[in-house]
C-alpha atoms as a PDB file:
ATOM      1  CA  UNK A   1    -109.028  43.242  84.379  1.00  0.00           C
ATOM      2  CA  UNK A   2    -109.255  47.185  84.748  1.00  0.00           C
ATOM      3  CA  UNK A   3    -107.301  49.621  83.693  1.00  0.00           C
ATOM      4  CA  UNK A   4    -105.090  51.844  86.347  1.00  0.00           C
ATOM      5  CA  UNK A   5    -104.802  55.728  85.908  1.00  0.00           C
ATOM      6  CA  UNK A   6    -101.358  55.946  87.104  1.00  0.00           C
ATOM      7  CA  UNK A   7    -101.961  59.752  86.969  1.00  0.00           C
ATOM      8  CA  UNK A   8    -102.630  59.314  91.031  1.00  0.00           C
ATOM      9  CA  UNK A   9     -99.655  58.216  91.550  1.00  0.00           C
ATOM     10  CA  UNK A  10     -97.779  61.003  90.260  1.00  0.00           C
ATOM     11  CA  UNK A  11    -100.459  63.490  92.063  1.00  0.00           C
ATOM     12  CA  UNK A  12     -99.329  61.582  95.568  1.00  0.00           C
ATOM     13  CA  UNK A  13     -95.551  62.079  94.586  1.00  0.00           C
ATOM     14  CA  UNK A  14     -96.219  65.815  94.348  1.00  0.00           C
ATOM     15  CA  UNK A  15     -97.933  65.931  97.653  1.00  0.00           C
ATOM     16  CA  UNK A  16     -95.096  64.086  99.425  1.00  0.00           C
ATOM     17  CA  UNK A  17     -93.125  66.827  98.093  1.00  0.00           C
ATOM     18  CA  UNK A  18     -94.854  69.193  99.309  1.00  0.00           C
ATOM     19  CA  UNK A  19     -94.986  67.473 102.850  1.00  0.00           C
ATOM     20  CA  UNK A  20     -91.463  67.258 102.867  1.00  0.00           C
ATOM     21  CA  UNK A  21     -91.013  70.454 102.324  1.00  0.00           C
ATOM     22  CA  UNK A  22     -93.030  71.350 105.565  1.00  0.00           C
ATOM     23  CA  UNK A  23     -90.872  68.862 107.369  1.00  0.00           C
ATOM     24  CA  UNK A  24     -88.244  71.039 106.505  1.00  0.00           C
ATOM     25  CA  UNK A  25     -86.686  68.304 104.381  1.00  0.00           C
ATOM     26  CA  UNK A  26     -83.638  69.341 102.287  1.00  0.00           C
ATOM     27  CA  UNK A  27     -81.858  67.821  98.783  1.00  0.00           C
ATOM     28  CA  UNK A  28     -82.339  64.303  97.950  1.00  0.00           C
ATOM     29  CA  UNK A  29     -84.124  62.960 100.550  1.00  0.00           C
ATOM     30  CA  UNK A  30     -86.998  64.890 100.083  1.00  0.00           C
ATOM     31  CA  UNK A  31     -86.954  62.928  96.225  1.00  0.00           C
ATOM     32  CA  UNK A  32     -86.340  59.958  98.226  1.00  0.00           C
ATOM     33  CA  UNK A  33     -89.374  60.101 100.584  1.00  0.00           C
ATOM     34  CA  UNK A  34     -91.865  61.264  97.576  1.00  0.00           C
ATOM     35  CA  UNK A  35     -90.578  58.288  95.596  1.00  0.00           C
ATOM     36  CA  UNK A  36     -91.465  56.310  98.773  1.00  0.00           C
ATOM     37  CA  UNK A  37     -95.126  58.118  98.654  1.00  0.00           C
ATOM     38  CA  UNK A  38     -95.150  57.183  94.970  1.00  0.00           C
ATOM     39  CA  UNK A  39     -95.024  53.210  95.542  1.00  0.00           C
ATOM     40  CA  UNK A  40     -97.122  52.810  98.454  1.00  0.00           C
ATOM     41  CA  UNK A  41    -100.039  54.868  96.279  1.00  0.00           C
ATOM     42  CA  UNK A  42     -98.879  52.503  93.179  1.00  0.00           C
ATOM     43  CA  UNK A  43     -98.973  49.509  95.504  1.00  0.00           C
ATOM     44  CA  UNK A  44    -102.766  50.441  96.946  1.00  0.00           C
ATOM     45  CA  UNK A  45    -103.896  50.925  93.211  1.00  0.00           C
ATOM     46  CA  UNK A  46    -102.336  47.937  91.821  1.00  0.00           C
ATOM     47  CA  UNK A  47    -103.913  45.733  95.283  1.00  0.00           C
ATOM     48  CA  UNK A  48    -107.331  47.212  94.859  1.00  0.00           C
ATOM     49  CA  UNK A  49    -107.440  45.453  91.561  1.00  0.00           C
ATOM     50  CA  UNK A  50    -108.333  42.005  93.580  1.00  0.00           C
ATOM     51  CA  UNK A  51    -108.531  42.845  97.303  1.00  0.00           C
ATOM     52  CA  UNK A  52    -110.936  44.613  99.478  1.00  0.00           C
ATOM     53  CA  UNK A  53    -109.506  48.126 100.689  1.00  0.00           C
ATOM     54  CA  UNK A  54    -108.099  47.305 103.770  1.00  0.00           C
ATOM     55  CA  UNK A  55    -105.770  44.531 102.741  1.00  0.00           C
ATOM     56  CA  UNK A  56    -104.617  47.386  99.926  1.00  0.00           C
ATOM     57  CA  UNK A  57    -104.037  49.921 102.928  1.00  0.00           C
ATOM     58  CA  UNK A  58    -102.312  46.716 105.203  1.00  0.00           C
ATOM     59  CA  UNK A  59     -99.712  46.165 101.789  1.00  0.00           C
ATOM     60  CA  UNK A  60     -99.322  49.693 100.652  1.00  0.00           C
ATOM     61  CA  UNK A  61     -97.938  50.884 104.047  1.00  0.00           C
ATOM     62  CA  UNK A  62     -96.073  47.741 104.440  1.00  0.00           C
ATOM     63  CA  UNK A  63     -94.713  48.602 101.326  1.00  0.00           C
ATOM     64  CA  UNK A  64     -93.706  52.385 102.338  1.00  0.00           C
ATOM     65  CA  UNK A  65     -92.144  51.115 105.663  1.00  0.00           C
ATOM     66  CA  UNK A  66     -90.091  48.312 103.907  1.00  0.00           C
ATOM     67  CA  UNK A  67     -88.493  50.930 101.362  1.00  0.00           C
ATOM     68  CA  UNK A  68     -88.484  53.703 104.380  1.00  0.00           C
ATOM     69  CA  UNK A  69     -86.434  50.407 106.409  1.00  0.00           C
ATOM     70  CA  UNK A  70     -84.105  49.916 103.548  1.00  0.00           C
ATOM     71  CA  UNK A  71     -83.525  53.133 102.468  1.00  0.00           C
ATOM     72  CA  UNK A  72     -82.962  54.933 106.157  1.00  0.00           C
ATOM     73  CA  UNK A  73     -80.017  52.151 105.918  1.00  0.00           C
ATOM     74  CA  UNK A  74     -78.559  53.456 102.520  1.00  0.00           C
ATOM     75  CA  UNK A  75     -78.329  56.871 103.318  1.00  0.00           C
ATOM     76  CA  UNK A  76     -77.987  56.907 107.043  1.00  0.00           C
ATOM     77  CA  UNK A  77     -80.724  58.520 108.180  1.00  0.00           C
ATOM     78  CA  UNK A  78     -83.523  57.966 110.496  1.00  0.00           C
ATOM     79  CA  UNK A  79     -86.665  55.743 109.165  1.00  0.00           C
ATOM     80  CA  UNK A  80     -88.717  58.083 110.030  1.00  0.00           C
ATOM     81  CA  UNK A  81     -87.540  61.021 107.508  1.00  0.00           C
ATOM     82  CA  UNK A  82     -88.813  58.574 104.975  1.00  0.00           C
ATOM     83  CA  UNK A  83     -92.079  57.031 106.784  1.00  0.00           C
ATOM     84  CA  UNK A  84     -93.507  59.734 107.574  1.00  0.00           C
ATOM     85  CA  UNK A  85     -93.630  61.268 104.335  1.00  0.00           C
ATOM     86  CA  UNK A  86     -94.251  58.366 102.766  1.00  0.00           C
ATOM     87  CA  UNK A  87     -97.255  57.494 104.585  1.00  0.00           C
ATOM     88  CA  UNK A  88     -99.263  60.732 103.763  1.00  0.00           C
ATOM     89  CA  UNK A  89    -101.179  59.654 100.645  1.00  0.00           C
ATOM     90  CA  UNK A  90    -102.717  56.355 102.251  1.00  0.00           C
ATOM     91  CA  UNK A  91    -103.975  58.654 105.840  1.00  0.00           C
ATOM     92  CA  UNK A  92    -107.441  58.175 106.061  1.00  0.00           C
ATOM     93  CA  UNK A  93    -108.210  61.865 105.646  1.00  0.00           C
ATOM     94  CA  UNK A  94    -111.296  61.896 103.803  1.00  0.00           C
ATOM     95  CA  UNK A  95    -112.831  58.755 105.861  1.00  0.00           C
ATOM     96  CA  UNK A  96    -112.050  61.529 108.759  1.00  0.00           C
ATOM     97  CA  UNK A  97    -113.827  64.550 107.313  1.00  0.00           C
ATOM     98  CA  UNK A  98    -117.271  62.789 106.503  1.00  0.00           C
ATOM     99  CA  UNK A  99    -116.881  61.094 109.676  1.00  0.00           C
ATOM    100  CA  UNK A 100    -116.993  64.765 111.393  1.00  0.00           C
ATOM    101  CA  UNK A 101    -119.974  65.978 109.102  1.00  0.00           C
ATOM    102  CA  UNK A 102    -122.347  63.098 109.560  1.00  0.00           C
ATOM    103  CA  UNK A 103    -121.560  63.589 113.379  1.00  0.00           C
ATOM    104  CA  UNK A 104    -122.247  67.379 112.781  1.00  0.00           C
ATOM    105  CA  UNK A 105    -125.538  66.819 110.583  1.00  0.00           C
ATOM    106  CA  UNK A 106    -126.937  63.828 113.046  1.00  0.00           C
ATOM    107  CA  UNK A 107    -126.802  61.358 110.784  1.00  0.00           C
ATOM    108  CA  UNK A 108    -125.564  58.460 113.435  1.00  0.00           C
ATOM    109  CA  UNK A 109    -126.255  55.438 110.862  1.00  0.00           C
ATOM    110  CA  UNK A 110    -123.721  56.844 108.340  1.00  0.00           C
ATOM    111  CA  UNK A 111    -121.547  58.420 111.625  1.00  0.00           C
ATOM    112  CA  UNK A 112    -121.027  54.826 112.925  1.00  0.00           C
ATOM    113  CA  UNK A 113    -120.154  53.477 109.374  1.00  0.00           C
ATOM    114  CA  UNK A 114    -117.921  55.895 108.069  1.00  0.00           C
ATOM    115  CA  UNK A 115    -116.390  56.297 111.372  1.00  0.00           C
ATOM    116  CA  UNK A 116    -115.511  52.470 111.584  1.00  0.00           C
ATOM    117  CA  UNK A 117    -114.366  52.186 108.378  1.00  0.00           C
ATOM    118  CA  UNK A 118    -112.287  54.925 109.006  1.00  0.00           C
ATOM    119  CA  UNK A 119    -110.926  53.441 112.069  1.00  0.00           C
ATOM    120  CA  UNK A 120    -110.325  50.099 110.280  1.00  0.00           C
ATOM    121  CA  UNK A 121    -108.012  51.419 107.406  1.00  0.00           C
ATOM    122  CA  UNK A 122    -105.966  53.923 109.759  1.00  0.00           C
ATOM    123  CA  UNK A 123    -105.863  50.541 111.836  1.00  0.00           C
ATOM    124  CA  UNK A 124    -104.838  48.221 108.635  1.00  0.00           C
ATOM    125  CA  UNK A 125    -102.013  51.239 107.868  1.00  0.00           C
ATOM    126  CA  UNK A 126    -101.165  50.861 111.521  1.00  0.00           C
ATOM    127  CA  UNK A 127    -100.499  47.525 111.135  1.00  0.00           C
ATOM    128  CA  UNK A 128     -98.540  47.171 107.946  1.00  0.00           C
ATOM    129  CA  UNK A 129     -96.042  49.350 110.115  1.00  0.00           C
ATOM    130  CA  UNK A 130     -95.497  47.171 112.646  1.00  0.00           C
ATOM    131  CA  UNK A 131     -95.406  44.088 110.665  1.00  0.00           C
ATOM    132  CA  UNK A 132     -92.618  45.401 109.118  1.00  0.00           C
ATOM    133  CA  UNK A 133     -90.968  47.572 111.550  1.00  0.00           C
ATOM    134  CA  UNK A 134     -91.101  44.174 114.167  1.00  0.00           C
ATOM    135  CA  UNK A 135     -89.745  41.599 111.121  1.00  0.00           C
ATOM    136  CA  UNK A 136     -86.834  43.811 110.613  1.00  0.00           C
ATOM    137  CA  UNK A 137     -85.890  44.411 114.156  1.00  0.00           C
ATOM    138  CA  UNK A 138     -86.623  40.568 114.867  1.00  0.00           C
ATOM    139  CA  UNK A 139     -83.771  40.364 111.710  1.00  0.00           C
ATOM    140  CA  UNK A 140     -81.077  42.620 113.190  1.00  0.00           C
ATOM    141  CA  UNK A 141     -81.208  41.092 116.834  1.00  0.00           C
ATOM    142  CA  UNK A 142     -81.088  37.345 114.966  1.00  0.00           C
ATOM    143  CA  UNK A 143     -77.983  38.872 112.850  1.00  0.00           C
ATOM    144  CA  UNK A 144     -76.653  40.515 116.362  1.00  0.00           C
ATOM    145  CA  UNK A 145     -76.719  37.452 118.316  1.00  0.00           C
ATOM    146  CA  UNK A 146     -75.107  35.176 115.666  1.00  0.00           C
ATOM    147  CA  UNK A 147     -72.095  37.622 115.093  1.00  0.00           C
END
């Protein structure tokens, strides 16, 4: 089994920081929403240890939206102050950049592959979102309908 450097994990705490601080995001939530950042990096890491890279980006963002989900109910505030930051670390951003240059430098082979691969983990974040964002609303109505 390898060895993690949890060393990335702190490095994508400080950048949700530093994204919630463009979001204008004040006190303790901005803590709250790094933390958030935190995990879902920690939960890629630890998943790339036996599963292919989309499965890690499917868990770690069904990870961020869980906590976001649970934690937007704590303090009372909206899941997205917590999603959104929390989400930054696992965006595709590189994939997106050397998509752009081998488009730029002709390279189609390595255009089309990037590019789909790119596609396929923003996709796999996509849907770790909605897993979780549809099981929890499927949850409340259940819980509405009984009461």
């Amino acid at each position: 089994m390898e060895a993690i450097d949890f060393l990335p994990v702190l490095y994508a705490f400080v950048a949700c920081l530093g994204f919630g601080g463009l979001y204008n995001l004040h006190g303790s939530p901005i803590l709250w929403a790094a933390v958030g950042g935190a995990l879902g990096w920690l939960v890629y890491l630890l998943t790339l240890l036996f599963a292919p890279d989309f499965f890690a980006g499917f868990l770690s963002a069904a990870a961020v939206s869980f906590y976001a989900e649970v934690l937007a109910r704590l303090q009372k505030r909206t899941v997205t102050t917590y999603l959104l930051i929390g989400i930054i670390p696992m965006v595709p951003g590189a994939g997106i950049y050397h998509t752009m240059e081998y488009c730029i430098q002709g390279d189609t082979a390595l255009f089309i592959s990037e590019g789909l691969h790119t596609l396929g983990m923003a996709g796999a974040l996509a849907i770790g979102i909605l897993v979780v964002d549809s099981t929890w609303r499927m949850i409340r109505l259940v819980q509405r309908r009984r009461s």
